[in-house]
C-alpha atoms as a PDB file:
ATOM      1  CA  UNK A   1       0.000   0.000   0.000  1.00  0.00           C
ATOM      2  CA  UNK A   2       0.962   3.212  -0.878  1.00  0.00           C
ATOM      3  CA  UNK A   3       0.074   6.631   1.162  1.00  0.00           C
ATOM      4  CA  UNK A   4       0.554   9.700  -0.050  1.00  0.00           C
ATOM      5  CA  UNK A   5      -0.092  13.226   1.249  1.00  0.00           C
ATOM      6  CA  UNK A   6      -0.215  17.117   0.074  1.00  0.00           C
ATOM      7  CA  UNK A   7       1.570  18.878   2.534  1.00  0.00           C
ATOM      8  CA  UNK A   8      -0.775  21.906   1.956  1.00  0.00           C
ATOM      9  CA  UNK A   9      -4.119  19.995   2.086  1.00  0.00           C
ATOM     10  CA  UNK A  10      -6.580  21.481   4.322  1.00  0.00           C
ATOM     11  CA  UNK A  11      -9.279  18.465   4.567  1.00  0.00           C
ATOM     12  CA  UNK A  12      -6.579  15.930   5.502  1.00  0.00           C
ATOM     13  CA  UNK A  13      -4.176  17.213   7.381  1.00  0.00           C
ATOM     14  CA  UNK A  14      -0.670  16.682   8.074  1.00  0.00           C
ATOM     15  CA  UNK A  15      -1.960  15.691  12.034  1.00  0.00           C
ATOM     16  CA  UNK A  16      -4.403  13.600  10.353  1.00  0.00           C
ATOM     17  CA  UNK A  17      -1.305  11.814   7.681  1.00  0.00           C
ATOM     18  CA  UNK A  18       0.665  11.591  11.314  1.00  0.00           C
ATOM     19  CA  UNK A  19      -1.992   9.641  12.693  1.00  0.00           C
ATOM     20  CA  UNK A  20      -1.680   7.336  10.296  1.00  0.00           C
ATOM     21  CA  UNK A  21       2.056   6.881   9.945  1.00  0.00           C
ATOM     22  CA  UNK A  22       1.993   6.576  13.330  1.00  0.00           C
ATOM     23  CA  UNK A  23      -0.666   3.569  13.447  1.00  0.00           C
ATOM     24  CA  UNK A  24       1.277   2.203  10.159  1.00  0.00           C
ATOM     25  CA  UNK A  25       4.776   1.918  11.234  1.00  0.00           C
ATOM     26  CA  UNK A  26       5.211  -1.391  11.994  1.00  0.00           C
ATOM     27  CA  UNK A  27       3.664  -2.619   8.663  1.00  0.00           C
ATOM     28  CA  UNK A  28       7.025  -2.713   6.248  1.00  0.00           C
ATOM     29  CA  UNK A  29       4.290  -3.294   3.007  1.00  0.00           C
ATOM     30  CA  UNK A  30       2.668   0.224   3.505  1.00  0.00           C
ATOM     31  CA  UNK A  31       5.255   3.012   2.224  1.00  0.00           C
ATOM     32  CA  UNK A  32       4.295   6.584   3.352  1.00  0.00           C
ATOM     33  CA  UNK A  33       5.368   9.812   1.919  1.00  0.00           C
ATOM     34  CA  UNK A  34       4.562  13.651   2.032  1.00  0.00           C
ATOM     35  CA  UNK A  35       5.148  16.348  -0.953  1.00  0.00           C
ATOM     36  CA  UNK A  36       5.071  20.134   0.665  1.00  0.00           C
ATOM     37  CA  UNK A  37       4.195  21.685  -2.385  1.00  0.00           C
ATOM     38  CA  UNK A  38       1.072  19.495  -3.020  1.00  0.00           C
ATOM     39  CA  UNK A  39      -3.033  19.792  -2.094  1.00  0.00           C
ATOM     40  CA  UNK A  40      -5.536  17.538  -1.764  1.00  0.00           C
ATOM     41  CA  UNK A  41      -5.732  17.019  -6.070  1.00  0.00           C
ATOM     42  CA  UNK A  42      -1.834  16.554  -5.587  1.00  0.00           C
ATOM     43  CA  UNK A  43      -1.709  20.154  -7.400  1.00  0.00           C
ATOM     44  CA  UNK A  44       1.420  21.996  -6.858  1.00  0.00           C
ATOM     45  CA  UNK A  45       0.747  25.753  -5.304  1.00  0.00           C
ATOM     46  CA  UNK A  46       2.385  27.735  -3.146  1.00  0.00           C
ATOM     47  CA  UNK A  47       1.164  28.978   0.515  1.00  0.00           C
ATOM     48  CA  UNK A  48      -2.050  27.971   2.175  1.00  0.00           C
ATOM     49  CA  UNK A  49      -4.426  26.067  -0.101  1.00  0.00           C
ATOM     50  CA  UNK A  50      -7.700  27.018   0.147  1.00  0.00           C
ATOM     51  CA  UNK A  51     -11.408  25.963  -1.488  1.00  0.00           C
ATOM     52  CA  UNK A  52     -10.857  28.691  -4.557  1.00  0.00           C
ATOM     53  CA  UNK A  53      -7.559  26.770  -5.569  1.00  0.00           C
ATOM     54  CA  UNK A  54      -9.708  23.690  -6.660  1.00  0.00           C
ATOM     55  CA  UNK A  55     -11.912  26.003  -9.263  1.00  0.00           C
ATOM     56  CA  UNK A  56      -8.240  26.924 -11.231  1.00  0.00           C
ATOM     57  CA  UNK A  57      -7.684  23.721 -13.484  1.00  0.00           C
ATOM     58  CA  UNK A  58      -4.495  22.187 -13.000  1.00  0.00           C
ATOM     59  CA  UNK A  59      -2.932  18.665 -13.441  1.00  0.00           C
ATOM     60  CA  UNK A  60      -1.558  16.048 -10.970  1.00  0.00           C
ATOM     61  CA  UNK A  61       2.235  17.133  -9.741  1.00  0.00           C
ATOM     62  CA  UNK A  62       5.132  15.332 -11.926  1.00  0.00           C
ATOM     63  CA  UNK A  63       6.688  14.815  -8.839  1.00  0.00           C
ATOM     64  CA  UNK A  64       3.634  12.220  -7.662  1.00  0.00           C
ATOM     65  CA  UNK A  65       4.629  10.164 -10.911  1.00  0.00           C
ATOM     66  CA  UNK A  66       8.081  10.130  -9.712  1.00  0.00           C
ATOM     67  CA  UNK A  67       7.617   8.959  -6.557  1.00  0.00           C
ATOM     68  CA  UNK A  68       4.978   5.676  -7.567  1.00  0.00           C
ATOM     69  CA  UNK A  69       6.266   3.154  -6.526  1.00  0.00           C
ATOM     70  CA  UNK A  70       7.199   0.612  -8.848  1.00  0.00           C
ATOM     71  CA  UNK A  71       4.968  -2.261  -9.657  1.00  0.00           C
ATOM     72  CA  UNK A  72       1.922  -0.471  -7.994  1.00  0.00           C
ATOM     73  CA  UNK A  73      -0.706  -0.956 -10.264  1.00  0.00           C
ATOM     74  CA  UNK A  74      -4.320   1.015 -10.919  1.00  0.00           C
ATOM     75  CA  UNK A  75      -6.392  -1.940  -9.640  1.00  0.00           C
ATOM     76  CA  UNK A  76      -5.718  -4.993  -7.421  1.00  0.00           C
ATOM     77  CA  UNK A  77      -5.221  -7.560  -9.291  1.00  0.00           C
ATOM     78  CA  UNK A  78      -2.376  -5.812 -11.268  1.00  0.00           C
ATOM     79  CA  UNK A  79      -4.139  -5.891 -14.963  1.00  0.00           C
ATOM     80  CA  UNK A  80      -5.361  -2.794 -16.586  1.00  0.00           C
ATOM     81  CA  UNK A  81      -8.834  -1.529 -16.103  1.00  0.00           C
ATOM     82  CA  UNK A  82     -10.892  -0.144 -19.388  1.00  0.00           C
ATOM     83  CA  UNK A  83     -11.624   3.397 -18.826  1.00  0.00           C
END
């Protein structure tokens, strides 16, 4: 399992991502990271994020891509889904 976090998201917060890592820590399967620059749409901004941010269009952070893990899939079984 996988967990990432925007450092700048407002609806889950970093207390709420240290809750987790905290309950997670003794499971070596689950890998958990944070990106600062990131929001809750893993959009890169700067400063406080804030409900208006998610009405500008913007794509998923480059640096999300780069840190998937490899061999994580888009579904559980590890074949491709249609669209």
């Amino acid at each position: 399992m996988f967990i990432l976090q925007g450092e700048r998201d407002y609806q889950v917060t970093m207390q709420d991502f240290g809750i987790w890592k905290n309950a997670l820590t003794a499971h070596d399967s689950i890998q958990l990271k944070s990106c600062a620059a990131l929001n809750h749409l893993f959009i890169s901004g700067a400063g406080k994020s804030t409900p208006g941010e998610y009405q500008t269009p913007g794509n998923v952070s480059a640096a999300v891509i780069k840190m998937w893990p490899p061999g994580f899939s888009n579904s559980s079984n590890g074949k491709e889904q249609p669209p």
